[in-house]
PDB file of N, CA and C in Angstrom:
ATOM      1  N   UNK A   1       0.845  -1.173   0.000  1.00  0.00           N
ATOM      2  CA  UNK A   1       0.000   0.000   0.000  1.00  0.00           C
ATOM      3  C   UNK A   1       0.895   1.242   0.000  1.00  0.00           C
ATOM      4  N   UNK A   2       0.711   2.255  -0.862  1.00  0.00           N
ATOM      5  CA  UNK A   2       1.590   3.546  -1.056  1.00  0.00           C
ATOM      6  C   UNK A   2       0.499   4.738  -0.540  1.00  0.00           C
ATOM      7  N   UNK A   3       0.566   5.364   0.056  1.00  0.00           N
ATOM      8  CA  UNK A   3      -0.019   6.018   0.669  1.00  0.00           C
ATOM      9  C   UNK A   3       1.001   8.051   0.675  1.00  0.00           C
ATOM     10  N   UNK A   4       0.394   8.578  -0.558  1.00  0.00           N
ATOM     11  CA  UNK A   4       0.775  10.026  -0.803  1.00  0.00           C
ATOM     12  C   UNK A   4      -0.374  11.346  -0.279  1.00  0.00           C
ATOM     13  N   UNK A   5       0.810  12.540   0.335  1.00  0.00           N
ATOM     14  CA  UNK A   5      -0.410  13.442   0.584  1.00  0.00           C
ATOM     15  C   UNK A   5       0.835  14.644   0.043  1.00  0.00           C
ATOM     16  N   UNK A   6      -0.255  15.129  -0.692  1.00  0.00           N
ATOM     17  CA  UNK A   6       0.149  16.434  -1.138  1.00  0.00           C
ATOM     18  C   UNK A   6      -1.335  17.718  -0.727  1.00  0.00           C
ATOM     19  N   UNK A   7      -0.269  18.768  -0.056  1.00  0.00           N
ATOM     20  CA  UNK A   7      -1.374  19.876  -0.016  1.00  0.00           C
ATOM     21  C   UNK A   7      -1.544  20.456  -1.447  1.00  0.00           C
ATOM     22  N   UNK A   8      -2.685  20.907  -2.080  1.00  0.00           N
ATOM     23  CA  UNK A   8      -3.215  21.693  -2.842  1.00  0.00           C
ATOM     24  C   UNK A   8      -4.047  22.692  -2.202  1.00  0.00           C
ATOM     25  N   UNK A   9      -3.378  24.082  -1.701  1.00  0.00           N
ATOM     26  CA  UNK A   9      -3.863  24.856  -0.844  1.00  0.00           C
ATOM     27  C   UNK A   9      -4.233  24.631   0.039  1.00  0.00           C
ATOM     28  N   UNK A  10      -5.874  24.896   0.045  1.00  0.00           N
ATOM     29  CA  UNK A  10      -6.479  24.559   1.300  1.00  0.00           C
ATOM     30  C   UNK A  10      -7.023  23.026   1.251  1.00  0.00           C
ATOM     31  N   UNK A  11      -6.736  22.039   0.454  1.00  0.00           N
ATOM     32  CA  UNK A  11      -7.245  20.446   0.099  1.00  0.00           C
ATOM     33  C   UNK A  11      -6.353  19.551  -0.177  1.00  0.00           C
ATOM     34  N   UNK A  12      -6.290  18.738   1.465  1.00  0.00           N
ATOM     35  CA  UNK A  12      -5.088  17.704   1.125  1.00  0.00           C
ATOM     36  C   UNK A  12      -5.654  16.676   0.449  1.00  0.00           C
ATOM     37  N   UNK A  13      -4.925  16.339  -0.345  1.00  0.00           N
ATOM     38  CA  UNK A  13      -4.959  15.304  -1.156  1.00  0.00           C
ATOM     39  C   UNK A  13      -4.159  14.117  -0.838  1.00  0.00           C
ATOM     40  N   UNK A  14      -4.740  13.195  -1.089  1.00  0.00           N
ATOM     41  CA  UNK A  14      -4.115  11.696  -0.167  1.00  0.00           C
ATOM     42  C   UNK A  14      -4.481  10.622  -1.466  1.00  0.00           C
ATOM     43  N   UNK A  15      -3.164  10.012  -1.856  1.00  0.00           N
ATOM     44  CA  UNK A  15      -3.240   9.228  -3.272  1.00  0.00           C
ATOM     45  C   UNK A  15      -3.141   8.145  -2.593  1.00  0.00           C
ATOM     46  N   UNK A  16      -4.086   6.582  -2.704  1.00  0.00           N
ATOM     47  CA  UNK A  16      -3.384   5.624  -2.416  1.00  0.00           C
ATOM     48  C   UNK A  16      -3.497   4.668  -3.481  1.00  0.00           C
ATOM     49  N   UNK A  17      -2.615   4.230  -3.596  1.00  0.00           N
ATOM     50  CA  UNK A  17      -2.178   2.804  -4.171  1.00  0.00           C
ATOM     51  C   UNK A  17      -2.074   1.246  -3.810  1.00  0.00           C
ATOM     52  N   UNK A  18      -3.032   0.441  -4.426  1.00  0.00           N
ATOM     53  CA  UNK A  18      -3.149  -1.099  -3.413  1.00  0.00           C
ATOM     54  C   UNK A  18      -4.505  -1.644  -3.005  1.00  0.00           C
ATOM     55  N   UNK A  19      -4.293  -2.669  -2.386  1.00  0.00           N
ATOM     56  CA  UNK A  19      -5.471  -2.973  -1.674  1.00  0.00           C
ATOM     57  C   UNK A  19      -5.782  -2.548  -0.379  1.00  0.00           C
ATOM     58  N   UNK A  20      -6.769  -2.157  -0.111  1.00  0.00           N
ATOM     59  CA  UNK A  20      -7.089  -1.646   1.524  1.00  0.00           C
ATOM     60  C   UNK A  20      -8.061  -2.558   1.883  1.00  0.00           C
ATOM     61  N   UNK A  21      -7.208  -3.786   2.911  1.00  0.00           N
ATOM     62  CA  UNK A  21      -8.140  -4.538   3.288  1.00  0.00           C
ATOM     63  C   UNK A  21      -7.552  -4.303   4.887  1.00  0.00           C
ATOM     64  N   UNK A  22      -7.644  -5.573   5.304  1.00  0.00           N
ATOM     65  CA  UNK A  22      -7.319  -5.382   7.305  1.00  0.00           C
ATOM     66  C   UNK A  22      -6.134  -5.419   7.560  1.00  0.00           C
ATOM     67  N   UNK A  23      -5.132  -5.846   6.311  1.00  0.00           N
ATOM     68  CA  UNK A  23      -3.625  -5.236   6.642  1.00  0.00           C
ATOM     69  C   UNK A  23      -3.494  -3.883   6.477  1.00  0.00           C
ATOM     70  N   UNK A  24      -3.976  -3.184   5.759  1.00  0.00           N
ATOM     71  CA  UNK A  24      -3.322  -1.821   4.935  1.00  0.00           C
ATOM     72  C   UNK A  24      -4.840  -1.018   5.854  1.00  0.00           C
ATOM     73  N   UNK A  25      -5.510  -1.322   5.839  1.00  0.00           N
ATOM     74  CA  UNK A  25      -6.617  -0.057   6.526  1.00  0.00           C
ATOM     75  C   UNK A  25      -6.313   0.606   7.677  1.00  0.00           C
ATOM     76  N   UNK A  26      -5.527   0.045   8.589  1.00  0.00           N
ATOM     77  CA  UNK A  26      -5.063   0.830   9.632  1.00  0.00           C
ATOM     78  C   UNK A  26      -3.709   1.761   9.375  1.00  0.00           C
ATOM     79  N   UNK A  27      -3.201   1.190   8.448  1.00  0.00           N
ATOM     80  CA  UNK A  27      -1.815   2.316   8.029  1.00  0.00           C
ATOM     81  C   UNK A  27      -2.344   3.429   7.568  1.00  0.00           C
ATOM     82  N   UNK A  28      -3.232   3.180   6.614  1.00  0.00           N
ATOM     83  CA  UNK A  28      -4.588   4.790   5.896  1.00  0.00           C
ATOM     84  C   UNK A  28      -4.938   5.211   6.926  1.00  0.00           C
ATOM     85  N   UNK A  29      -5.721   5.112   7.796  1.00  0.00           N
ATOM     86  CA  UNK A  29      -6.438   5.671   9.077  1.00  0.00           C
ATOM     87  C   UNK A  29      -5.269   6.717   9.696  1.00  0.00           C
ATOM     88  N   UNK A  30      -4.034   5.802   9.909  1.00  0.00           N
ATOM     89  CA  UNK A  30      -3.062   6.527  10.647  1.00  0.00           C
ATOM     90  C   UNK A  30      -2.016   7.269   9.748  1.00  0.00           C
ATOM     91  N   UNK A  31      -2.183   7.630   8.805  1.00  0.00           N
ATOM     92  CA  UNK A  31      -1.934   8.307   7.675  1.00  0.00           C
ATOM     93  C   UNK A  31      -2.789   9.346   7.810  1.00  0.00           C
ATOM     94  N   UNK A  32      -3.781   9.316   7.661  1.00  0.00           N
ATOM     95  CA  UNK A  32      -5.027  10.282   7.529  1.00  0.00           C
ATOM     96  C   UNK A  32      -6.091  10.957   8.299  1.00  0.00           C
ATOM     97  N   UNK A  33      -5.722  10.152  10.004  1.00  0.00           N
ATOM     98  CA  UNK A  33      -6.488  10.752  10.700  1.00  0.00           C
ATOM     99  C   UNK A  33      -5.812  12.108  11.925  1.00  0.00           C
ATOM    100  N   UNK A  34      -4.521  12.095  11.320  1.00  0.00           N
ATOM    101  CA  UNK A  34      -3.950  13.385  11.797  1.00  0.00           C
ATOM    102  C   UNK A  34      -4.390  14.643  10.924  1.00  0.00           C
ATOM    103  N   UNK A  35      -4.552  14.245   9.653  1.00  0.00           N
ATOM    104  CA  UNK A  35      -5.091  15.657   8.780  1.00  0.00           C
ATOM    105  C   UNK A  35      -6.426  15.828   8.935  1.00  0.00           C
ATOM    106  N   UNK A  36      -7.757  15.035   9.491  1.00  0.00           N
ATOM    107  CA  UNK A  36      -8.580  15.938   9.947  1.00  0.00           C
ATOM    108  C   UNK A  36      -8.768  16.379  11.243  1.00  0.00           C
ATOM    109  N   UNK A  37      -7.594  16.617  11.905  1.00  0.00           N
ATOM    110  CA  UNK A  37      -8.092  17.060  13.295  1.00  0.00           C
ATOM    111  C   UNK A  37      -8.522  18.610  14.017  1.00  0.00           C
ATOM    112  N   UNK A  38      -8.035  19.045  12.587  1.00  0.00           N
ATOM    113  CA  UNK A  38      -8.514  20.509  12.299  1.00  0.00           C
ATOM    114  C   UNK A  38      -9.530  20.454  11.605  1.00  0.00           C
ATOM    115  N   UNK A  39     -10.514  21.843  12.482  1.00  0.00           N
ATOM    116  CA  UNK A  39     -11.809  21.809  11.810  1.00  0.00           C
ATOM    117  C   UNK A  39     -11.662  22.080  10.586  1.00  0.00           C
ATOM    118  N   UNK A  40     -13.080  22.316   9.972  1.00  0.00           N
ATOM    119  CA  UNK A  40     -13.233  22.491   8.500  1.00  0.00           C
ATOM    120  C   UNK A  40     -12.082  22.085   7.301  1.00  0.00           C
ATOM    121  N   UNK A  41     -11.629  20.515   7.472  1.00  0.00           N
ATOM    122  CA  UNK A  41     -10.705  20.360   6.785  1.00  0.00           C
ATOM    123  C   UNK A  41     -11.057  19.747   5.314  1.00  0.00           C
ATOM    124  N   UNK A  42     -10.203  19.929   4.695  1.00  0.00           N
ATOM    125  CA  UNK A  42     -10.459  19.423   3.103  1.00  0.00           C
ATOM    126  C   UNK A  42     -10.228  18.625   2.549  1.00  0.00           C
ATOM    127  N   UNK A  43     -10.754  16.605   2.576  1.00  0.00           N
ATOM    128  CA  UNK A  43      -9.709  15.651   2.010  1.00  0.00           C
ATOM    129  C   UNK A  43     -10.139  15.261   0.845  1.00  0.00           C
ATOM    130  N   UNK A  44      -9.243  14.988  -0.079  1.00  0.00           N
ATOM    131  CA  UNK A  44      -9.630  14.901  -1.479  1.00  0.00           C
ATOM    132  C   UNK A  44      -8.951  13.196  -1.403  1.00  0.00           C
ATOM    133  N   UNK A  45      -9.732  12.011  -0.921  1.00  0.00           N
ATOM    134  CA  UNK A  45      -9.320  10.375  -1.275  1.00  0.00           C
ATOM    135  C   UNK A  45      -9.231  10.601  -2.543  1.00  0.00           C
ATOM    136  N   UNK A  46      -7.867   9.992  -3.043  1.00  0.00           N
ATOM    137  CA  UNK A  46      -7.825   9.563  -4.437  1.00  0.00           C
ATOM    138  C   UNK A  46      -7.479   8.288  -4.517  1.00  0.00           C
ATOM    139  N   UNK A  47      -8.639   7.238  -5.060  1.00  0.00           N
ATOM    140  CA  UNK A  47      -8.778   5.619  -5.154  1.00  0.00           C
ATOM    141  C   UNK A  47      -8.237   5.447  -6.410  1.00  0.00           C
ATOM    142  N   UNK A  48      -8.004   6.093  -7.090  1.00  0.00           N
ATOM    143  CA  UNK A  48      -7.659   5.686  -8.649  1.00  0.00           C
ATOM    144  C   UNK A  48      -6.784   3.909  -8.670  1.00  0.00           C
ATOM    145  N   UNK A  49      -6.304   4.240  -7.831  1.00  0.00           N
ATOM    146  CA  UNK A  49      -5.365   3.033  -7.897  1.00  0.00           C
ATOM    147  C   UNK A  49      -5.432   2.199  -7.054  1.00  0.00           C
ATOM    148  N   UNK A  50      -6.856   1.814  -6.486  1.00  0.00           N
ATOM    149  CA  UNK A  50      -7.476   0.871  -5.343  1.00  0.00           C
ATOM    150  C   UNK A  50      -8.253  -0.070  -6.194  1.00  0.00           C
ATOM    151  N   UNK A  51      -7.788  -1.484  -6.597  1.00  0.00           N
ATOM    152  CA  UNK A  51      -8.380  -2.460  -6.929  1.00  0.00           C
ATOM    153  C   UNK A  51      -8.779  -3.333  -6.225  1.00  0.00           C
ATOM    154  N   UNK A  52      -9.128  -2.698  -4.871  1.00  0.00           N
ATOM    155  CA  UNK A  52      -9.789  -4.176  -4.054  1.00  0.00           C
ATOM    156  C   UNK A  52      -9.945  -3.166  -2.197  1.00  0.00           C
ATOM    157  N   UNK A  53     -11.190  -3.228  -2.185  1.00  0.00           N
ATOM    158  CA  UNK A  53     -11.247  -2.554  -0.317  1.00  0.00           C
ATOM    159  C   UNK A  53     -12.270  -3.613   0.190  1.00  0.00           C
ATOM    160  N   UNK A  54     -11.597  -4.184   1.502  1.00  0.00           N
ATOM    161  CA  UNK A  54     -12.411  -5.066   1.713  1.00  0.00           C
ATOM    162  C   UNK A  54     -12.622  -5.000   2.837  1.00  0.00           C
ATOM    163  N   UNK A  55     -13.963  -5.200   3.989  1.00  0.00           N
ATOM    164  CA  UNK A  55     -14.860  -4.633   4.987  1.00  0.00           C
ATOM    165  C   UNK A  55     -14.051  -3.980   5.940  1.00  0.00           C
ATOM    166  N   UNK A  56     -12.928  -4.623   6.467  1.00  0.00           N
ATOM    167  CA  UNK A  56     -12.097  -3.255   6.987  1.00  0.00           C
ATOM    168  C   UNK A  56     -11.618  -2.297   6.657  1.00  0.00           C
ATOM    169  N   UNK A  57     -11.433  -1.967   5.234  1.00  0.00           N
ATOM    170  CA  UNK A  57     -10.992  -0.966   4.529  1.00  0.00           C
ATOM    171  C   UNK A  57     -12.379  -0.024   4.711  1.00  0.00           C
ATOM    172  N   UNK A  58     -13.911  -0.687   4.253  1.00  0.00           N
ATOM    173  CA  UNK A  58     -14.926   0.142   4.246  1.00  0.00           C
ATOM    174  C   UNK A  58     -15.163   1.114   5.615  1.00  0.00           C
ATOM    175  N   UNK A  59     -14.711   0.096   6.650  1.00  0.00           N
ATOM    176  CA  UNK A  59     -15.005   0.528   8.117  1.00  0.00           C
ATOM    177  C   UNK A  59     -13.745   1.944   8.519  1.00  0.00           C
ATOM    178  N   UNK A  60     -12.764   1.591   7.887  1.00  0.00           N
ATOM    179  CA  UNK A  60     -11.985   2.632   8.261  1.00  0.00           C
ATOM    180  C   UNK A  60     -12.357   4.201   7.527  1.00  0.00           C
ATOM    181  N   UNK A  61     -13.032   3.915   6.233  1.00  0.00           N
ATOM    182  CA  UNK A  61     -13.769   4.833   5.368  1.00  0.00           C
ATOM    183  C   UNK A  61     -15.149   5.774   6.367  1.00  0.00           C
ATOM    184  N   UNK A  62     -15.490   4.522   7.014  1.00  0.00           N
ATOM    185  CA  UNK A  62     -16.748   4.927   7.637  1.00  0.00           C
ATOM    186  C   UNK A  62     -16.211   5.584   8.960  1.00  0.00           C
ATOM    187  N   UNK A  63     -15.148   5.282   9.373  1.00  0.00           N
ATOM    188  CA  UNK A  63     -15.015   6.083  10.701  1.00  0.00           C
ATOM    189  C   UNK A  63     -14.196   7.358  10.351  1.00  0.00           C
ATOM    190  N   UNK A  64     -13.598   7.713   9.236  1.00  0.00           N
ATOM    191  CA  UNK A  64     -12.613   8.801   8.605  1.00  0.00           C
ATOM    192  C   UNK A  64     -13.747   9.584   8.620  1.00  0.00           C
ATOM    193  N   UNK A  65     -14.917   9.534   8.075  1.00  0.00           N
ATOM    194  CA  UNK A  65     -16.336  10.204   7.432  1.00  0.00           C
ATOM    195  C   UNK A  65     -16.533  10.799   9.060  1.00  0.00           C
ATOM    196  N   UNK A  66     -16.802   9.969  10.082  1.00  0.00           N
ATOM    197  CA  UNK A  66     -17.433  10.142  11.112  1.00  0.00           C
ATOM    198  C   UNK A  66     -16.621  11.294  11.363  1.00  0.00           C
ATOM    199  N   UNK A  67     -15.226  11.080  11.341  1.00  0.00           N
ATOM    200  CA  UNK A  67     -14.223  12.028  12.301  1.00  0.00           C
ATOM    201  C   UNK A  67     -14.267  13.376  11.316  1.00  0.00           C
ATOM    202  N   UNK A  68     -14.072  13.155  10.180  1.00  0.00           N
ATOM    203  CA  UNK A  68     -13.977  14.778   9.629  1.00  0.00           C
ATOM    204  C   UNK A  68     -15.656  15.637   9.670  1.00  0.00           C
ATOM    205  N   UNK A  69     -16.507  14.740   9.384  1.00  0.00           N
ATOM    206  CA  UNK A  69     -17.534  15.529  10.106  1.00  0.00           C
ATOM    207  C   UNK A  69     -18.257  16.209  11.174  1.00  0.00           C
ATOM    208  N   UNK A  70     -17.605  15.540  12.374  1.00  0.00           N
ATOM    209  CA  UNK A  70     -17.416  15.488  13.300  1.00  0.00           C
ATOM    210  C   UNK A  70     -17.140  17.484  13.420  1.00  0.00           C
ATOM    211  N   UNK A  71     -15.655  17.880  12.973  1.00  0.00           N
ATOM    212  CA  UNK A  71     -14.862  18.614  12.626  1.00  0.00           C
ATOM    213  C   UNK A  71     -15.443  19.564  11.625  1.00  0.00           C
ATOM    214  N   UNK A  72     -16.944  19.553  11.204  1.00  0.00           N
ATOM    215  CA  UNK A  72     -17.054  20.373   9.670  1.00  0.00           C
ATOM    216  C   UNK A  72     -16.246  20.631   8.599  1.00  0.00           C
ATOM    217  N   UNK A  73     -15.673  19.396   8.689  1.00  0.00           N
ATOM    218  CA  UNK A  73     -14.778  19.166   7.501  1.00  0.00           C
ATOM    219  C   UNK A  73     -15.701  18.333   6.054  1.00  0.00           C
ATOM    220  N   UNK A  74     -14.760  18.311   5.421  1.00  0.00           N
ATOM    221  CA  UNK A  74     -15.330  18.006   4.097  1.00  0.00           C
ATOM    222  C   UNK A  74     -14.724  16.602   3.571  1.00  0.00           C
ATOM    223  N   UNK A  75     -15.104  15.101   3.223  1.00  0.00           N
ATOM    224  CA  UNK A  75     -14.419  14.180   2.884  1.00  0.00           C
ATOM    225  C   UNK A  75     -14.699  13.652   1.741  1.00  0.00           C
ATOM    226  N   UNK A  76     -13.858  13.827   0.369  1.00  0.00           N
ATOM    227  CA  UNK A  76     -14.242  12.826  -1.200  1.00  0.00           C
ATOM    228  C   UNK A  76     -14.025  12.190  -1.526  1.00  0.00           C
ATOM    229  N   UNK A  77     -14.743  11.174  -1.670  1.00  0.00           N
ATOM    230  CA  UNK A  77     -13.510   9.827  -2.820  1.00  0.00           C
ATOM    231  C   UNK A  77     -13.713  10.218  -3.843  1.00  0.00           C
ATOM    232  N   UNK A  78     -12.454  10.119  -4.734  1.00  0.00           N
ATOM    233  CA  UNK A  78     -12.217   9.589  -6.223  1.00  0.00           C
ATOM    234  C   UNK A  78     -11.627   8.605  -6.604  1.00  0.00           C
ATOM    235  N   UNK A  79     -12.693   8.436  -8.013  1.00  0.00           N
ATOM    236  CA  UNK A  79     -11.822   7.379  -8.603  1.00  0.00           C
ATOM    237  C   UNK A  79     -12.402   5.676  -8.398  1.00  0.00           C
ATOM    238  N   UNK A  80     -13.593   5.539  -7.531  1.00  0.00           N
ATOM    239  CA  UNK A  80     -13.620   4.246  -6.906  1.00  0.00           C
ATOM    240  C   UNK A  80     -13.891   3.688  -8.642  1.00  0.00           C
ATOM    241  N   UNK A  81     -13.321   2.660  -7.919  1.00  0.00           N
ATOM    242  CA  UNK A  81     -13.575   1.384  -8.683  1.00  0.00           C
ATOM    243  C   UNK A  81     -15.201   0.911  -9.345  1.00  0.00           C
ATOM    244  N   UNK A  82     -15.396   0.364 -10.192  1.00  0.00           N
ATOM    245  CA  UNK A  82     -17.186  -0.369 -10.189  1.00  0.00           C
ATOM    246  C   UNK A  82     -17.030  -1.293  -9.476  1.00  0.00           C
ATOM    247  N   UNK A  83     -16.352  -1.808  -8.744  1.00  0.00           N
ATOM    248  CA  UNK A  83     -16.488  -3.238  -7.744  1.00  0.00           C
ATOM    249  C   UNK A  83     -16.466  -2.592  -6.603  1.00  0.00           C
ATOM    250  N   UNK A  84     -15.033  -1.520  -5.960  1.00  0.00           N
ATOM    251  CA  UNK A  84     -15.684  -0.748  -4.900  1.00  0.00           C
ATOM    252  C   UNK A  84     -17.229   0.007  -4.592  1.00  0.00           C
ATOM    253  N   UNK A  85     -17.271   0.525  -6.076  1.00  0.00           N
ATOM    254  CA  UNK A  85     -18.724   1.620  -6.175  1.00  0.00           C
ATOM    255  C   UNK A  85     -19.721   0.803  -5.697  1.00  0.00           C
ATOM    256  N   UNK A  86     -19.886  -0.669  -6.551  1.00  0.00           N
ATOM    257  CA  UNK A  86     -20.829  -1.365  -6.311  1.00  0.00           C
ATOM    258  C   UNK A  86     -21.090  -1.907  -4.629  1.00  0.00           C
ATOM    259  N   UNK A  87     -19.937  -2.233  -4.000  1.00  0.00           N
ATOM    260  CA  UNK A  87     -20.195  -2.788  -3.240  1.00  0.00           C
ATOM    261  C   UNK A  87     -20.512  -1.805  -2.145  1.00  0.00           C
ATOM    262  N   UNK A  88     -20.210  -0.299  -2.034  1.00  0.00           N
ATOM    263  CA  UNK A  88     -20.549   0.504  -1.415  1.00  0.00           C
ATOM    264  C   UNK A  88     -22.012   1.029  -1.069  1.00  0.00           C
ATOM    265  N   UNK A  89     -22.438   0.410  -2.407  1.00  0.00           N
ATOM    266  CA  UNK A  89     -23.770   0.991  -2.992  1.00  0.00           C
ATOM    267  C   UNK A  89     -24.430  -0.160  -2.304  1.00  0.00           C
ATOM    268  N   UNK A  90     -24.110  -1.576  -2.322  1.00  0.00           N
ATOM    269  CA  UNK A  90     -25.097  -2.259  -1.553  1.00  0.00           C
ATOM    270  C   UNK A  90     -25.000  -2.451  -0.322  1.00  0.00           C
ATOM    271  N   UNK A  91     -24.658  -2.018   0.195  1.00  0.00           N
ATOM    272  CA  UNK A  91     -23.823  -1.934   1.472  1.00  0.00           C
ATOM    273  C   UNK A  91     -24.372  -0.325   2.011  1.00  0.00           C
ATOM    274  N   UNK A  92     -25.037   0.566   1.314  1.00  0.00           N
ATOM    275  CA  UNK A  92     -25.206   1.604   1.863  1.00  0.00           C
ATOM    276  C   UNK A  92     -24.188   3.189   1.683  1.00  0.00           C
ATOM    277  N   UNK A  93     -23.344   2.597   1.684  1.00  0.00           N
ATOM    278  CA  UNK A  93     -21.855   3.444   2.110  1.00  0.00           C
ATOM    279  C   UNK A  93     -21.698   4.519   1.414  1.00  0.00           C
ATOM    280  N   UNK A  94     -22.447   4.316   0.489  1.00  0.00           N
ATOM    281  CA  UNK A  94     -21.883   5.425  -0.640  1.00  0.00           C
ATOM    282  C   UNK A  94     -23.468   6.688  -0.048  1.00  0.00           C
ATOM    283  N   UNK A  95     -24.128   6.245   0.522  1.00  0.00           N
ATOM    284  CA  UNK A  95     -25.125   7.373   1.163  1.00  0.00           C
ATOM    285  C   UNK A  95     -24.491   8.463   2.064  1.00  0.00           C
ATOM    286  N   UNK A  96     -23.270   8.069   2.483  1.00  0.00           N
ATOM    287  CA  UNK A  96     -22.608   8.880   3.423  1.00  0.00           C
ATOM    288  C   UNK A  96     -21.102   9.530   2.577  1.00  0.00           C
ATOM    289  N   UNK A  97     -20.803   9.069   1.332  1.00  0.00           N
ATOM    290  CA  UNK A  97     -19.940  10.055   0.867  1.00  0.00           C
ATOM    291  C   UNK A  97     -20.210  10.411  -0.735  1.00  0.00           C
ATOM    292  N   UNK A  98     -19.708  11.903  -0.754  1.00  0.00           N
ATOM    293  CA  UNK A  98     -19.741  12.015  -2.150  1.00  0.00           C
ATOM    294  C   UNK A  98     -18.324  11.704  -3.150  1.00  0.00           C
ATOM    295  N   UNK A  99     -18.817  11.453  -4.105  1.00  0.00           N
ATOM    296  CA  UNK A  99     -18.076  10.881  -5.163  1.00  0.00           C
ATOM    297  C   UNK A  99     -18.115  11.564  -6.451  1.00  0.00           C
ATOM    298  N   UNK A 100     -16.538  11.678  -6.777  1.00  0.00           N
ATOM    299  CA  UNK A 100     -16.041  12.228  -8.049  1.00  0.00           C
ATOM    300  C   UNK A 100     -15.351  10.774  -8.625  1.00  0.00           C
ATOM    301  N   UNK A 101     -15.477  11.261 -10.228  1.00  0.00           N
ATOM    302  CA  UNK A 101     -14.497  10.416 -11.505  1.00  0.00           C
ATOM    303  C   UNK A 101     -12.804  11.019 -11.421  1.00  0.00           C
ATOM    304  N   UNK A 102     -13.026  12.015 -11.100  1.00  0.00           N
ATOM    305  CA  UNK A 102     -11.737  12.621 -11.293  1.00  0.00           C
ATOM    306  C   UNK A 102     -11.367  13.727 -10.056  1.00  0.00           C
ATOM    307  N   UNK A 103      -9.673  13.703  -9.848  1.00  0.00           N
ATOM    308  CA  UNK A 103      -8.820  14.664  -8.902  1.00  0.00           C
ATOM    309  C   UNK A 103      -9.924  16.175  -9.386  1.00  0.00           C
ATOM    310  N   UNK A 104      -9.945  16.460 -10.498  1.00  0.00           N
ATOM    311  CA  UNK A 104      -9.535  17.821 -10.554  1.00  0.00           C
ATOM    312  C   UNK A 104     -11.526  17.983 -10.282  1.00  0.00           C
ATOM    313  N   UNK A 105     -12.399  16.899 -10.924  1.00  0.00           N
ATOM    314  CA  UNK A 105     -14.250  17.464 -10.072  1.00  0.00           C
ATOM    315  C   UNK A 105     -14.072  17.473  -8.549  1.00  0.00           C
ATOM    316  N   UNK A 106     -13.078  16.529  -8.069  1.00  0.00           N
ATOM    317  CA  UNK A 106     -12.943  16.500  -6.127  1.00  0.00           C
ATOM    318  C   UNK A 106     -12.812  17.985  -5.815  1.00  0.00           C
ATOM    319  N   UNK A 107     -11.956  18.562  -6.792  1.00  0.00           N
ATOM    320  CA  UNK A 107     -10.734  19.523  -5.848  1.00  0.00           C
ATOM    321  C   UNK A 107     -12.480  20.764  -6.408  1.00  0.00           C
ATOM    322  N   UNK A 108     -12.959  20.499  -7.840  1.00  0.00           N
ATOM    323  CA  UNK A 108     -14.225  21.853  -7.569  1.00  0.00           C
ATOM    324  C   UNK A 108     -15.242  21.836  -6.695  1.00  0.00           C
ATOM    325  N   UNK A 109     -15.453  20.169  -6.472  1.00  0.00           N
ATOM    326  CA  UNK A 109     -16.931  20.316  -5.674  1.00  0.00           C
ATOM    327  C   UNK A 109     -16.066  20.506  -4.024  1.00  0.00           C
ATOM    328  N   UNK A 110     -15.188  20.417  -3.820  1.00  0.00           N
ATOM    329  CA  UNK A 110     -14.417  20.409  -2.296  1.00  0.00           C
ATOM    330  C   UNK A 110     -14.598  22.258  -1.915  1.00  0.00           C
ATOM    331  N   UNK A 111     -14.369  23.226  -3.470  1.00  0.00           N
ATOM    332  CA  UNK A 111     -14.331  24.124  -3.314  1.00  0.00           C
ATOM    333  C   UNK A 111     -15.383  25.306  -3.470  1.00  0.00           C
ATOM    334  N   UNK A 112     -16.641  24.309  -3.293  1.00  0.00           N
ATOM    335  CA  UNK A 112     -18.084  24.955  -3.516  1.00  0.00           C
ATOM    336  C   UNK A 112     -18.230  25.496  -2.004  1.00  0.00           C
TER     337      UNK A 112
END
């Protein structure tokens, strides 16, 4: 799992690469749950390169959501997969985040 954060102003951006299942979901969490601990923060997930999240990966998704909202922060995925999308979708999951195709719709709708 490769796990990148680049600021783009006010919207960190966090690239990962790999599978996020119950090995790799806690390295993301602890990767990522220092950048929302400030309110109103801005994360732009970029999945592009996630071919496989599996129920601990979803759960760590679901508690990232909890914590930056928490915070009036703002949290996006991009990029999911149709096997992630899908399984989010039956599973509910995707009711609690919004979703872009691409970095650069994350970084406009992040900046509405």
């Amino acid at each position: 799992m490769q796990i990148n954060v680049k600021m783009l102003e006010q919207i960190t951006l966090v690239e990962l690469a790999g599978d996020v299942d119950a090995s790799t979901a806690p390295s993301v969490q602890d990767k990522v749950l220092p950048l929302v601990l400030s309110s109103n923060s801005k994360i732009l997930l970029d999945m592009i390169k996630v071919p496989y999240m599996s129920s601990a990966g979803l759960r760590m998704l679901l508690s990232l959501f909890r914590q930056v909202t928490a915070k009036d922060g703002k949290l996006i995925l991009v990029g999911l997969s149709e096997e992630i999308s899908e399984t989010m979708s039956i599973t509910g999951f995707l009711d609690f985040f919004k979703t872009c195709e691409t970095v650069e719709a994350g970084i406009e709708a992040l900046n509405q």
